[in-house]
PDB file of N, CA and C in Angstrom:
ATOM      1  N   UNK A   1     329.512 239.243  44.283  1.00  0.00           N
ATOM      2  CA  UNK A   1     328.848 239.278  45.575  1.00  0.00           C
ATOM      3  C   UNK A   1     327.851 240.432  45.590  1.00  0.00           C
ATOM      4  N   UNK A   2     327.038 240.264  46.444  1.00  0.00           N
ATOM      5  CA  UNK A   2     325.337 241.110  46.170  1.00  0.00           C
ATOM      6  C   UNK A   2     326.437 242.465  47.129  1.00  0.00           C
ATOM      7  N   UNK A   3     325.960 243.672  46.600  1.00  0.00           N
ATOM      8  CA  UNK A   3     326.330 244.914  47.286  1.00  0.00           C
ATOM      9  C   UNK A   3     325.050 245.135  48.508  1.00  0.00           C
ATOM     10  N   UNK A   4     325.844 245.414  49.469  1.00  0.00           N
ATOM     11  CA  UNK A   4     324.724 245.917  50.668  1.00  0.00           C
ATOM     12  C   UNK A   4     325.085 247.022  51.029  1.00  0.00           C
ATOM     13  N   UNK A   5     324.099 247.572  50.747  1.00  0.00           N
ATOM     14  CA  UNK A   5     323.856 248.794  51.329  1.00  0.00           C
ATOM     15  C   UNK A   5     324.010 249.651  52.969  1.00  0.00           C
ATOM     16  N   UNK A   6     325.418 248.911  53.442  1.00  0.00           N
ATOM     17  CA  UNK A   6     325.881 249.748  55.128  1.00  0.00           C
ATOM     18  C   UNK A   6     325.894 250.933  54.868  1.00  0.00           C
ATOM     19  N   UNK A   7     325.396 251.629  56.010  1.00  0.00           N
ATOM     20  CA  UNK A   7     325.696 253.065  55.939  1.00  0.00           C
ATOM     21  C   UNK A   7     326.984 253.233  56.588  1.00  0.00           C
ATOM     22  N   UNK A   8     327.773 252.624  56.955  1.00  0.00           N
ATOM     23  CA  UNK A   8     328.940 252.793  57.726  1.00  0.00           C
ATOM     24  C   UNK A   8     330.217 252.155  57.057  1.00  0.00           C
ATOM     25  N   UNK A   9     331.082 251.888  57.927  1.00  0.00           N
ATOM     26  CA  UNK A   9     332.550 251.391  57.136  1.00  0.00           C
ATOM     27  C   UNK A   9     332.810 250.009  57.146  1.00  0.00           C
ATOM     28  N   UNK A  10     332.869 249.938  56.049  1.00  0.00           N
ATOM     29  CA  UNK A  10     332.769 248.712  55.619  1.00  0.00           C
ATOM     30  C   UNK A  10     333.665 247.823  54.311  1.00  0.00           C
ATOM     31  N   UNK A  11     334.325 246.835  54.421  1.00  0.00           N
ATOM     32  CA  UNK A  11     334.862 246.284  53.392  1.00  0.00           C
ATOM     33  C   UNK A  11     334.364 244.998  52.847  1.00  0.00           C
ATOM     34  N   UNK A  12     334.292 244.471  51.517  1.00  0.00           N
ATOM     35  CA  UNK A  12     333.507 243.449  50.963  1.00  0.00           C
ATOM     36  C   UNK A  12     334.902 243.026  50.768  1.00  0.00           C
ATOM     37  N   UNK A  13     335.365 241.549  50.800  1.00  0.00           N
ATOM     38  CA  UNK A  13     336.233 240.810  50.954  1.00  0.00           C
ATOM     39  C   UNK A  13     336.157 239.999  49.663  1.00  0.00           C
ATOM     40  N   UNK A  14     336.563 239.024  49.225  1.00  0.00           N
ATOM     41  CA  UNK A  14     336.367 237.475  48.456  1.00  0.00           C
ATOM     42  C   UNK A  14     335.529 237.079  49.120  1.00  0.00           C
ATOM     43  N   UNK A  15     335.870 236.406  50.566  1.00  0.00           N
ATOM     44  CA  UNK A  15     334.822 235.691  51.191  1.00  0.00           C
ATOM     45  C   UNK A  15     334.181 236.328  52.370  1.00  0.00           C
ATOM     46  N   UNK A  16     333.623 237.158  52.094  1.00  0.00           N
ATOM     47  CA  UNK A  16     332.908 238.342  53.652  1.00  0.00           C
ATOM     48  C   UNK A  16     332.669 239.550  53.373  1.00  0.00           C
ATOM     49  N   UNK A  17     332.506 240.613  54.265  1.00  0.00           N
ATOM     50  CA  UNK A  17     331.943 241.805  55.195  1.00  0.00           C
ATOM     51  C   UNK A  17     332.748 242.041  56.151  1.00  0.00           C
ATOM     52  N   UNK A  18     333.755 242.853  55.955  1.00  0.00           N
ATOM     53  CA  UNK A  18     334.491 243.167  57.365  1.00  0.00           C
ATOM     54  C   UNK A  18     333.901 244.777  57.936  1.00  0.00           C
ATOM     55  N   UNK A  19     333.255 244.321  59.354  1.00  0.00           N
ATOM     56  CA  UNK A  19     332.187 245.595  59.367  1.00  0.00           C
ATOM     57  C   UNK A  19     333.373 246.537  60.629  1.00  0.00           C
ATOM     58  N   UNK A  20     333.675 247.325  60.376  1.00  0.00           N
ATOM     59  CA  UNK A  20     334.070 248.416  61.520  1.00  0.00           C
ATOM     60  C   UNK A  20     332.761 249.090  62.155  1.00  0.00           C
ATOM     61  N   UNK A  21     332.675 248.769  63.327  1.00  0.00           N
ATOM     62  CA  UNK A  21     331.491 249.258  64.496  1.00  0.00           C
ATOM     63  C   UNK A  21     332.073 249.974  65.251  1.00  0.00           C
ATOM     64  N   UNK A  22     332.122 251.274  65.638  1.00  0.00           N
ATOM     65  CA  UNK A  22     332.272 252.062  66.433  1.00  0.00           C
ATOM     66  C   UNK A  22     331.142 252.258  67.561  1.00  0.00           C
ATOM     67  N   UNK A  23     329.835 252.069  67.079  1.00  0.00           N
ATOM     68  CA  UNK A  23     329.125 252.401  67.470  1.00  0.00           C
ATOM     69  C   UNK A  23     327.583 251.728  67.726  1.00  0.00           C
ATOM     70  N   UNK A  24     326.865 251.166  69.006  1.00  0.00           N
ATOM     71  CA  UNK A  24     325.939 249.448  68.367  1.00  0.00           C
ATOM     72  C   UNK A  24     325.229 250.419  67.382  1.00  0.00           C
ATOM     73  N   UNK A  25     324.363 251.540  67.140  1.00  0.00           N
ATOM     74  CA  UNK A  25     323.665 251.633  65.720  1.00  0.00           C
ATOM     75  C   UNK A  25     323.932 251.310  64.700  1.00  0.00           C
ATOM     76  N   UNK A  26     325.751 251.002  64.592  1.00  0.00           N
ATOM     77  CA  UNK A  26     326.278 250.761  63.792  1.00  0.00           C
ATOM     78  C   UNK A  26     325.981 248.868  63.115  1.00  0.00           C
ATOM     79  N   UNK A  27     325.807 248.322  64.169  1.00  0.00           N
ATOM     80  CA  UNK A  27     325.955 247.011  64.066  1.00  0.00           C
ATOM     81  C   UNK A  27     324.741 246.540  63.071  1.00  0.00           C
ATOM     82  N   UNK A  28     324.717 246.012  62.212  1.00  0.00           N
ATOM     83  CA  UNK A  28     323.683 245.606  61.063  1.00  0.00           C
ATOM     84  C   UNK A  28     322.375 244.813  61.954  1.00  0.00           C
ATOM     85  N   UNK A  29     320.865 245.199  61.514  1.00  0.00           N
ATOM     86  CA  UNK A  29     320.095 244.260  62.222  1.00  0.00           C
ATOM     87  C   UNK A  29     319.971 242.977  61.802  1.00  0.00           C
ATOM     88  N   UNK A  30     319.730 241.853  62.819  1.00  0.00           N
ATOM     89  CA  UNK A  30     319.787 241.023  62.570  1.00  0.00           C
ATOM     90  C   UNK A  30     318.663 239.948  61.444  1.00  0.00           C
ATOM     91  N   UNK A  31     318.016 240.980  60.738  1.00  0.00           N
ATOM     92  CA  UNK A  31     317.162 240.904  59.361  1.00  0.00           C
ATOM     93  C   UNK A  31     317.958 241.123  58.600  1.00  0.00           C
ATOM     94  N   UNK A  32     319.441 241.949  58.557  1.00  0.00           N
ATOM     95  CA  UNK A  32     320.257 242.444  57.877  1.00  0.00           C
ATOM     96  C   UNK A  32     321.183 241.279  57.659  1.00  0.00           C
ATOM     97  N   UNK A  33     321.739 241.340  58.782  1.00  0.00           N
ATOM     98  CA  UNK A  33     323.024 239.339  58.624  1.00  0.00           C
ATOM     99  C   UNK A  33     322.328 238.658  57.903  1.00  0.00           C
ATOM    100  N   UNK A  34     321.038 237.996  58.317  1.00  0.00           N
ATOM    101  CA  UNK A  34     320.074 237.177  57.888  1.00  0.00           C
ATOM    102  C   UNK A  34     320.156 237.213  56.096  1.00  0.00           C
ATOM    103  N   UNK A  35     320.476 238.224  55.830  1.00  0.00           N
ATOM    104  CA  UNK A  35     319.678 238.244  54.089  1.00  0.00           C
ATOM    105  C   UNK A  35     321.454 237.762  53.556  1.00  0.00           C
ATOM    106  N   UNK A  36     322.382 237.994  53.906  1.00  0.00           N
ATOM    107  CA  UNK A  36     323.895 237.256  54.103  1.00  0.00           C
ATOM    108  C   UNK A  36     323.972 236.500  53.502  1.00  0.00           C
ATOM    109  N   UNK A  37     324.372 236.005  52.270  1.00  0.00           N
ATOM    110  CA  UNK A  37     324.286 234.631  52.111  1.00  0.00           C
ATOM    111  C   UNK A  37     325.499 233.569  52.530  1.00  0.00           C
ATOM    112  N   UNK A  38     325.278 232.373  52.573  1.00  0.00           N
ATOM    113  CA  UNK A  38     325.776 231.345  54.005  1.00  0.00           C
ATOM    114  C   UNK A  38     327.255 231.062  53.200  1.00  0.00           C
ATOM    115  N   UNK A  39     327.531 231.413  52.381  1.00  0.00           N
ATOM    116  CA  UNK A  39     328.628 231.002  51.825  1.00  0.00           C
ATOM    117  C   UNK A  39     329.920 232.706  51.845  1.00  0.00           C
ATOM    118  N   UNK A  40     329.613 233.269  52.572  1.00  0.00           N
ATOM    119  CA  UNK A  40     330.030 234.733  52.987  1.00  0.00           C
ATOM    120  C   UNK A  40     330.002 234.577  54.605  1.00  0.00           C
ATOM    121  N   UNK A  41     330.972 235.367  54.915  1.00  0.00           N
ATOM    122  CA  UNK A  41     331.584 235.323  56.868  1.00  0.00           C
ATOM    123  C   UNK A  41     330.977 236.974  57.004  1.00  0.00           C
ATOM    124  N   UNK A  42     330.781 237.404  57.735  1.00  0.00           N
ATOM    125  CA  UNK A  42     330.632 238.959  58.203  1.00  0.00           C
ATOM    126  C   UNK A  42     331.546 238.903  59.876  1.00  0.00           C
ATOM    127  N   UNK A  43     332.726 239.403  59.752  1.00  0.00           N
ATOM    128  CA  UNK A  43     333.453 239.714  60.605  1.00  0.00           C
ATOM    129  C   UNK A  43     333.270 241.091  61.359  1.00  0.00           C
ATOM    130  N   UNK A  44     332.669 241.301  62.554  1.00  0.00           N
ATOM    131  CA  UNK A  44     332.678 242.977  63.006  1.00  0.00           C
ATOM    132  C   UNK A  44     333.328 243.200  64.109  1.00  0.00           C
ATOM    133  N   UNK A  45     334.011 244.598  63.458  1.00  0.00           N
ATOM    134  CA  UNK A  45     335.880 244.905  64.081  1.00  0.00           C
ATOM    135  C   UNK A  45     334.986 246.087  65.039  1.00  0.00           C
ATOM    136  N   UNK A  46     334.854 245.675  66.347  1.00  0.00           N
ATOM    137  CA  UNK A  46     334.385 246.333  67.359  1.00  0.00           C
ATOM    138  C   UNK A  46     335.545 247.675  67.943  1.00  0.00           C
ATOM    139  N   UNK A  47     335.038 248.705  68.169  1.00  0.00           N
ATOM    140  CA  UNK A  47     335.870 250.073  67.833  1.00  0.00           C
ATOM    141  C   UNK A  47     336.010 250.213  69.676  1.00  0.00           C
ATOM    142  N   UNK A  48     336.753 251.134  70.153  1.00  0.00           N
ATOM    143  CA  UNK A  48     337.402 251.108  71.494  1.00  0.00           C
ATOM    144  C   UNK A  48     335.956 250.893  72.763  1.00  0.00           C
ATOM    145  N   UNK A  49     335.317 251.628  72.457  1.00  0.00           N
ATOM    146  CA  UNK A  49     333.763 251.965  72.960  1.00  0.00           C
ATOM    147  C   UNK A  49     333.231 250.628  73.132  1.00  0.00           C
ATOM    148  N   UNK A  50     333.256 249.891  72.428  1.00  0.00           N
ATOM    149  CA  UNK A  50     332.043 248.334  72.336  1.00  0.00           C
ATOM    150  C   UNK A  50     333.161 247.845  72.720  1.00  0.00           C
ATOM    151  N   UNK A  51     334.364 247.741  72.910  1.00  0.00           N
ATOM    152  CA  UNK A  51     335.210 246.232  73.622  1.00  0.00           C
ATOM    153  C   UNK A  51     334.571 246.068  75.086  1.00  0.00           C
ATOM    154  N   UNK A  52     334.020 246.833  75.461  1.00  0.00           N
ATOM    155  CA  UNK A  52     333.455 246.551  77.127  1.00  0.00           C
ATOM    156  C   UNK A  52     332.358 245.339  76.438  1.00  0.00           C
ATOM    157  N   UNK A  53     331.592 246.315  75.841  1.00  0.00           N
ATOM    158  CA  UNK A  53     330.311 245.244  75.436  1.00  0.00           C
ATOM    159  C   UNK A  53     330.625 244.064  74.413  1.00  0.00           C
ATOM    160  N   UNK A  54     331.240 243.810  74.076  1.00  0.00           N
ATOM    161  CA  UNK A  54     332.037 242.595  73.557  1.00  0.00           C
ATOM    162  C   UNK A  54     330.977 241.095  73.396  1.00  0.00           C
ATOM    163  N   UNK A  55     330.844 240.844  74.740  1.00  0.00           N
ATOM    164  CA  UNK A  55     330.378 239.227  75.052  1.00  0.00           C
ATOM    165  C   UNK A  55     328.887 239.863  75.033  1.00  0.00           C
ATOM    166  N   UNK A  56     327.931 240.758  75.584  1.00  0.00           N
ATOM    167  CA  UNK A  56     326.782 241.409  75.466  1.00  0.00           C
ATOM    168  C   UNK A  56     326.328 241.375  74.186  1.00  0.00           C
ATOM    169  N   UNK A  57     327.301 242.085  73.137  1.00  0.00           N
ATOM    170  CA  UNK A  57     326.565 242.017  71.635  1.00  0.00           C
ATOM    171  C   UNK A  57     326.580 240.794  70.955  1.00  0.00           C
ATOM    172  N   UNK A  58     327.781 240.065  72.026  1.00  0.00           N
ATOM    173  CA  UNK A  58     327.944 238.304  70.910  1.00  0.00           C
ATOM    174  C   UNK A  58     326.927 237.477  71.621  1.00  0.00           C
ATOM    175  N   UNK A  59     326.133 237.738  72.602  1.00  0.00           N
ATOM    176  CA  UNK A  59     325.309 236.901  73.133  1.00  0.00           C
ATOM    177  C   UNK A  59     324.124 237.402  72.587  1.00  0.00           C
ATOM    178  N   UNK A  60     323.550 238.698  72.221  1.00  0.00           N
ATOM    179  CA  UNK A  60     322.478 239.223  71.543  1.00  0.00           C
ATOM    180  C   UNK A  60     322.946 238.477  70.511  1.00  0.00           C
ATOM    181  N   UNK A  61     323.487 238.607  69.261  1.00  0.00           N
ATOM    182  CA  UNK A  61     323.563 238.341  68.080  1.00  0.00           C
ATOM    183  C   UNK A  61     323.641 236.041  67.966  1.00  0.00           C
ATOM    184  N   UNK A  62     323.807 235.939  68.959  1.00  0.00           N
ATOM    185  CA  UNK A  62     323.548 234.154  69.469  1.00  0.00           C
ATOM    186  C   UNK A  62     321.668 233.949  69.048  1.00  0.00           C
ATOM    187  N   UNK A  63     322.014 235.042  70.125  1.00  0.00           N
ATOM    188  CA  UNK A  63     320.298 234.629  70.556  1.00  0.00           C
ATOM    189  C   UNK A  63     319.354 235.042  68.916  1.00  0.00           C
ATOM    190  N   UNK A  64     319.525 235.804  68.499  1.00  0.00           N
ATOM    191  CA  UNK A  64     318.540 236.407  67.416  1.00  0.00           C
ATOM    192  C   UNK A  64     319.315 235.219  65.670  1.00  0.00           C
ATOM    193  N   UNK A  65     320.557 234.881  65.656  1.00  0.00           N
ATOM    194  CA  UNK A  65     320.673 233.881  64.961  1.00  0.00           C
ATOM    195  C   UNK A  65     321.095 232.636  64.905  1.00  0.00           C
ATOM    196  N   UNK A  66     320.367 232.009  65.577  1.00  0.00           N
ATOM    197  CA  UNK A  66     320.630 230.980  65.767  1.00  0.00           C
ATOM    198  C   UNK A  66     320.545 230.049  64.444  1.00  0.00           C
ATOM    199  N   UNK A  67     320.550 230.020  63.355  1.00  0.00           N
ATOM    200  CA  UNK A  67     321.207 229.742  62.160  1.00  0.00           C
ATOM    201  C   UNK A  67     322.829 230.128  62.063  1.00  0.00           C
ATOM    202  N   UNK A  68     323.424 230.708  62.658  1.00  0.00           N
ATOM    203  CA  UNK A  68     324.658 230.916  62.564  1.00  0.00           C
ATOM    204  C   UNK A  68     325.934 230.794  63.710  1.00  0.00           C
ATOM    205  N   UNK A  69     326.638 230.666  63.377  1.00  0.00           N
ATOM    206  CA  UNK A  69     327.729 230.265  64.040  1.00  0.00           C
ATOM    207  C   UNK A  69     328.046 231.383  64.586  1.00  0.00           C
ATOM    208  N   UNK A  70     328.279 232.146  65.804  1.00  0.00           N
ATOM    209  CA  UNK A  70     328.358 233.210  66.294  1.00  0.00           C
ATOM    210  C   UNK A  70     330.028 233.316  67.198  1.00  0.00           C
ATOM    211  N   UNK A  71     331.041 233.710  66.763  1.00  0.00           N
ATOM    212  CA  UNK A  71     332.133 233.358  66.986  1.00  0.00           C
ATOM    213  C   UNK A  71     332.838 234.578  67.725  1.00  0.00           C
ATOM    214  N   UNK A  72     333.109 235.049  69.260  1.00  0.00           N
ATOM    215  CA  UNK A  72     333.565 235.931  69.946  1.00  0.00           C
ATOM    216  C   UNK A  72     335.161 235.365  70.133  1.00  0.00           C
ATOM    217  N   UNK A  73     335.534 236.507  69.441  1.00  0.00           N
ATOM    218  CA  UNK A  73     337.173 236.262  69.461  1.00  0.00           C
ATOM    219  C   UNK A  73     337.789 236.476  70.897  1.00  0.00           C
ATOM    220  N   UNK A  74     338.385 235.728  71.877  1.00  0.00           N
ATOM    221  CA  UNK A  74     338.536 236.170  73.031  1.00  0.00           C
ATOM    222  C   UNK A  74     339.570 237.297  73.189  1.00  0.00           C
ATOM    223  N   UNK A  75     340.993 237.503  72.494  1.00  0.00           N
ATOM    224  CA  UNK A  75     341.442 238.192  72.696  1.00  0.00           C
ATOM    225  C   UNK A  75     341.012 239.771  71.669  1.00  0.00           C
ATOM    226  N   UNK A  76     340.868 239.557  70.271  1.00  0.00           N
ATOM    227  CA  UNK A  76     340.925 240.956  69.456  1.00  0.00           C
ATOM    228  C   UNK A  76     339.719 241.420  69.710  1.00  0.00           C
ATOM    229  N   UNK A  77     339.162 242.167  69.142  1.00  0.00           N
ATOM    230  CA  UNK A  77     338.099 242.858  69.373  1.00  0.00           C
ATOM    231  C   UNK A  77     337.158 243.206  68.076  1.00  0.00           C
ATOM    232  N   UNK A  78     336.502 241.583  67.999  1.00  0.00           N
ATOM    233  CA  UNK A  78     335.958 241.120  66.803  1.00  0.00           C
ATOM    234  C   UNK A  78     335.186 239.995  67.297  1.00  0.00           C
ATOM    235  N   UNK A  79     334.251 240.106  66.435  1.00  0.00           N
ATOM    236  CA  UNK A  79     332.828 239.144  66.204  1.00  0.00           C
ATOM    237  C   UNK A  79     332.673 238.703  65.202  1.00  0.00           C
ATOM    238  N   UNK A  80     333.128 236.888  64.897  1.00  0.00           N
ATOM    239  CA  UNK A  80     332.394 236.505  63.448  1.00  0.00           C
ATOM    240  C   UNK A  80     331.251 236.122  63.730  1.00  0.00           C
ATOM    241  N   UNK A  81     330.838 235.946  62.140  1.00  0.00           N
ATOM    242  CA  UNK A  81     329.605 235.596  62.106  1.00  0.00           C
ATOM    243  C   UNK A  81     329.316 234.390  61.119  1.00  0.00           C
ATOM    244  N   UNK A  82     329.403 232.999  60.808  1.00  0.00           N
ATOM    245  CA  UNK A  82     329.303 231.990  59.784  1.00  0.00           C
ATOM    246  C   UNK A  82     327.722 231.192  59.751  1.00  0.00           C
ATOM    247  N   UNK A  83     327.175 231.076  58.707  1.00  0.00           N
ATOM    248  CA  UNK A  83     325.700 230.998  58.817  1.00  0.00           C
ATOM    249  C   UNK A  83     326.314 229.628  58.655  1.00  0.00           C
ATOM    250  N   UNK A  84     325.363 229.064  59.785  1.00  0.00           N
ATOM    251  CA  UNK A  84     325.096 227.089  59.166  1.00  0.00           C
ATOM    252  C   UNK A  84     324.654 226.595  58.291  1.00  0.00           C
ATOM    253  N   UNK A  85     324.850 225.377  57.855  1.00  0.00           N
ATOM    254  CA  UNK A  85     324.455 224.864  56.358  1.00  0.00           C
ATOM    255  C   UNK A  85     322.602 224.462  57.205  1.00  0.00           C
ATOM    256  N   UNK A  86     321.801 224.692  56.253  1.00  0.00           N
ATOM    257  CA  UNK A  86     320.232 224.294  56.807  1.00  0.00           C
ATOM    258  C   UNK A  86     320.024 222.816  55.933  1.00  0.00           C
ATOM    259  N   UNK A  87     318.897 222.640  56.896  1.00  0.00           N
ATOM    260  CA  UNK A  87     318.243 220.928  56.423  1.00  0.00           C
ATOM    261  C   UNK A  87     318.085 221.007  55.046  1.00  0.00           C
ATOM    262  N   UNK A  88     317.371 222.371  54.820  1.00  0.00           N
ATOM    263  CA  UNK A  88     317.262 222.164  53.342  1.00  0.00           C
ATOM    264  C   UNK A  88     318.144 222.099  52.247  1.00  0.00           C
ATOM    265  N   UNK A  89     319.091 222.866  52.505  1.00  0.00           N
ATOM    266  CA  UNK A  89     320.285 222.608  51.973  1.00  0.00           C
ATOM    267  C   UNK A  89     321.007 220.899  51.844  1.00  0.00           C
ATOM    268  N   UNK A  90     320.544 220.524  53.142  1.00  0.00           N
ATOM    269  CA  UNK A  90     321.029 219.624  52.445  1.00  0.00           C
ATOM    270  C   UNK A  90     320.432 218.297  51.898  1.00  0.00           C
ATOM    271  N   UNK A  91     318.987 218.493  52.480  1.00  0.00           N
ATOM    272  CA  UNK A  91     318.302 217.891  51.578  1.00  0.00           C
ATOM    273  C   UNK A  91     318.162 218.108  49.864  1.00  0.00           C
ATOM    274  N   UNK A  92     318.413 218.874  49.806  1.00  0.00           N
ATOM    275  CA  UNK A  92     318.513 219.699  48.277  1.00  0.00           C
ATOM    276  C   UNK A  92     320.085 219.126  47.565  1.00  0.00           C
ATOM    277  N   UNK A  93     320.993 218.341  48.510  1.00  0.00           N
ATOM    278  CA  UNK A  93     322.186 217.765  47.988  1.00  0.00           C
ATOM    279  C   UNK A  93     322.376 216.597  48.444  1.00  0.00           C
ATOM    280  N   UNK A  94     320.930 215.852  48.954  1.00  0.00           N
ATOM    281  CA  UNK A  94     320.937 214.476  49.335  1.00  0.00           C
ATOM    282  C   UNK A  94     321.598 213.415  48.447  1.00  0.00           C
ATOM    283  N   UNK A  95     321.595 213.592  47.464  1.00  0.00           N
ATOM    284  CA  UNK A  95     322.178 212.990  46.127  1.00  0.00           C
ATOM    285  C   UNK A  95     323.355 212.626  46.005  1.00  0.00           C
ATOM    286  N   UNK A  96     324.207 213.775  46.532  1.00  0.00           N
ATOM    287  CA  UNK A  96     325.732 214.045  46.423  1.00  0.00           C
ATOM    288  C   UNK A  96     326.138 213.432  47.633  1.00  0.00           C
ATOM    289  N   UNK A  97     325.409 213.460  48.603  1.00  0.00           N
ATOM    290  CA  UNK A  97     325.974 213.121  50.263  1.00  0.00           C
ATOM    291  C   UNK A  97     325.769 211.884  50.025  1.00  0.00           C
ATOM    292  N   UNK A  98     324.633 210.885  49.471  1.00  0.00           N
ATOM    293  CA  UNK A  98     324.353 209.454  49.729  1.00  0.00           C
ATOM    294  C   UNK A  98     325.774 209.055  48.522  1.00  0.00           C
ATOM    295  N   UNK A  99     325.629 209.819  47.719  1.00  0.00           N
ATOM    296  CA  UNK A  99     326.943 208.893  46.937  1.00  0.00           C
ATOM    297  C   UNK A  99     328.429 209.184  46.804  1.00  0.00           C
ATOM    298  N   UNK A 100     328.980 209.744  48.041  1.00  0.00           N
ATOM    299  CA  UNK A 100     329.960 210.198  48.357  1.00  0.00           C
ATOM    300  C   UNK A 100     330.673 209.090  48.701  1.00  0.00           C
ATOM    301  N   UNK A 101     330.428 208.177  49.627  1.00  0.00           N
ATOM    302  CA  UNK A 101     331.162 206.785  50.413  1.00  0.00           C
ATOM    303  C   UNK A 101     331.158 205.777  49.628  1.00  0.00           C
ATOM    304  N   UNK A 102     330.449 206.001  48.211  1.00  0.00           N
ATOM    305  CA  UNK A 102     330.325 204.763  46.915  1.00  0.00           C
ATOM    306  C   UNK A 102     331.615 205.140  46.304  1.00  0.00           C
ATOM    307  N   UNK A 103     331.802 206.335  46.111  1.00  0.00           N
ATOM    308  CA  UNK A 103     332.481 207.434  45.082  1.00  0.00           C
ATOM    309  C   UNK A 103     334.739 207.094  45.458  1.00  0.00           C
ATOM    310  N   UNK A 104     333.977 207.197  46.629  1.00  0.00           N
ATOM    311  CA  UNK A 104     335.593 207.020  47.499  1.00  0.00           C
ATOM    312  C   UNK A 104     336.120 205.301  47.645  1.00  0.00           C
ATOM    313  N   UNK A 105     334.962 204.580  47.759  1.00  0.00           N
ATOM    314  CA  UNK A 105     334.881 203.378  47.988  1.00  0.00           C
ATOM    315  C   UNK A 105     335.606 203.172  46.283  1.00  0.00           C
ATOM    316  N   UNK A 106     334.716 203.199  45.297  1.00  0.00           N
ATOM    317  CA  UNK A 106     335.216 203.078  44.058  1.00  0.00           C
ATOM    318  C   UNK A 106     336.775 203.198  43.783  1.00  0.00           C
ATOM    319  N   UNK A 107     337.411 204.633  44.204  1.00  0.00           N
ATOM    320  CA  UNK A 107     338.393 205.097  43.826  1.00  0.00           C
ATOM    321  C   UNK A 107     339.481 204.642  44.756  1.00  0.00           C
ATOM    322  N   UNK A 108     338.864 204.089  45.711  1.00  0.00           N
ATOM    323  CA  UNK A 108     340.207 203.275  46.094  1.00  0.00           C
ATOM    324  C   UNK A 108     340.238 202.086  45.888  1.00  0.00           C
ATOM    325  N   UNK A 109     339.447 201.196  45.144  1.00  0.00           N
ATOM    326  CA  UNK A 109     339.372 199.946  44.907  1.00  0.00           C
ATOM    327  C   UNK A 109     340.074 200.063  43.289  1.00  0.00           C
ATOM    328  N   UNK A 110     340.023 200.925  42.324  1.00  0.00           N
ATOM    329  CA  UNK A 110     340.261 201.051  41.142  1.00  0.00           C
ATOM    330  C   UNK A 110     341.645 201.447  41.558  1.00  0.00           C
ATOM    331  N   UNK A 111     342.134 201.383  39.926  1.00  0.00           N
ATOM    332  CA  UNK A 111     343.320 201.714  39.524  1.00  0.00           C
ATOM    333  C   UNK A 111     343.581 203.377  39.519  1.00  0.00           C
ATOM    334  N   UNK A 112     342.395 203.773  39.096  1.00  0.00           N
ATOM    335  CA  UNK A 112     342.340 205.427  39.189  1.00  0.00           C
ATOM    336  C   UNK A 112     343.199 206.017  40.342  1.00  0.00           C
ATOM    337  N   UNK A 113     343.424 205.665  41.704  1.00  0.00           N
ATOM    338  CA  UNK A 113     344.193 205.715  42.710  1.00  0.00           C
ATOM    339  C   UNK A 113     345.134 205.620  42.571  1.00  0.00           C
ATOM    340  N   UNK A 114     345.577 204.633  42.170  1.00  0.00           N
ATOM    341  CA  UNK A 114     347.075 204.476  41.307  1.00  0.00           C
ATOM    342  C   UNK A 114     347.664 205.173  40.731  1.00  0.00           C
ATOM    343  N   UNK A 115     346.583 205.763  39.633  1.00  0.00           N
ATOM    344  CA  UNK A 115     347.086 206.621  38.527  1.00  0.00           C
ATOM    345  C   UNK A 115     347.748 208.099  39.217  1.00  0.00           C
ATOM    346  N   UNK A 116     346.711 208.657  40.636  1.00  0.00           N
ATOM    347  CA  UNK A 116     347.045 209.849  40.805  1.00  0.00           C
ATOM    348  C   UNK A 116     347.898 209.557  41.787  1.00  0.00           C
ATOM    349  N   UNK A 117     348.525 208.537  42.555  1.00  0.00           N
ATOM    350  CA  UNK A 117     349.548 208.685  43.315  1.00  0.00           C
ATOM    351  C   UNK A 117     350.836 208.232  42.697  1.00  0.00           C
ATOM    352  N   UNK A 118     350.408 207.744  41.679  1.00  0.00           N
ATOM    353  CA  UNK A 118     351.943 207.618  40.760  1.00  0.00           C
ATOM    354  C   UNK A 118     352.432 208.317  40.047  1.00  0.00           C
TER     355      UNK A 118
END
């Protein structure tokens, strides 16, 4: 996974960024999420100070990415963040998507089905 450069506390996961925010300077700009890549979560663990502002920073961070899934945890005091799959993306795997319902269609008409449930 690409190293980013937070100036603050921060953990790189398997799949994510778990950002501790104490503070909004703290909170990465949203040129910053952006460079994220979509297959990585950035979770930010909002510190005693920002639980007021809670729904304020998850509605800023709505508005500025709207490529992403912007997820306000109602009870903890955390903000995910999951980037959406884009057109291009999946135009770029049109291939795989049109022959997916052939693929399944096949394998349950064959014996191959057979083989793995027996």
């Amino acid at each position: 996974m690409r190293n980013f450069n937070f100036v603050f506390e921060h953990k790189i996961t398997e799949n994510g960024i778990v950002i501790k925010v104490d503070e909004l300077e703290q909170i990465p700009s949203i040129k910053a999420l952006k460079d994220i890549p979509r297959r990585n979560y950035v979770k930010l663990i909002l510190g005693d100070k920002l639980i007021e502002l809670k729904s304020e920073v998850g509605r800023e961070l709505q508005t500025g990415l709207s490529d992403f899934n912007v997820i306000i945890h109602n009870k903890k005091p955390e903000i995910n963040l999951i980037r959406l799959i884009s057109l291009a993306e999946i135009d770029a795997h049109r291939f795989f998507w049109n022959h997916v319902p052939k693929l399944m269609e096949f394998w349950q008409k064959s014996s191959f089905m057979d083989l793995l449930i027996n």
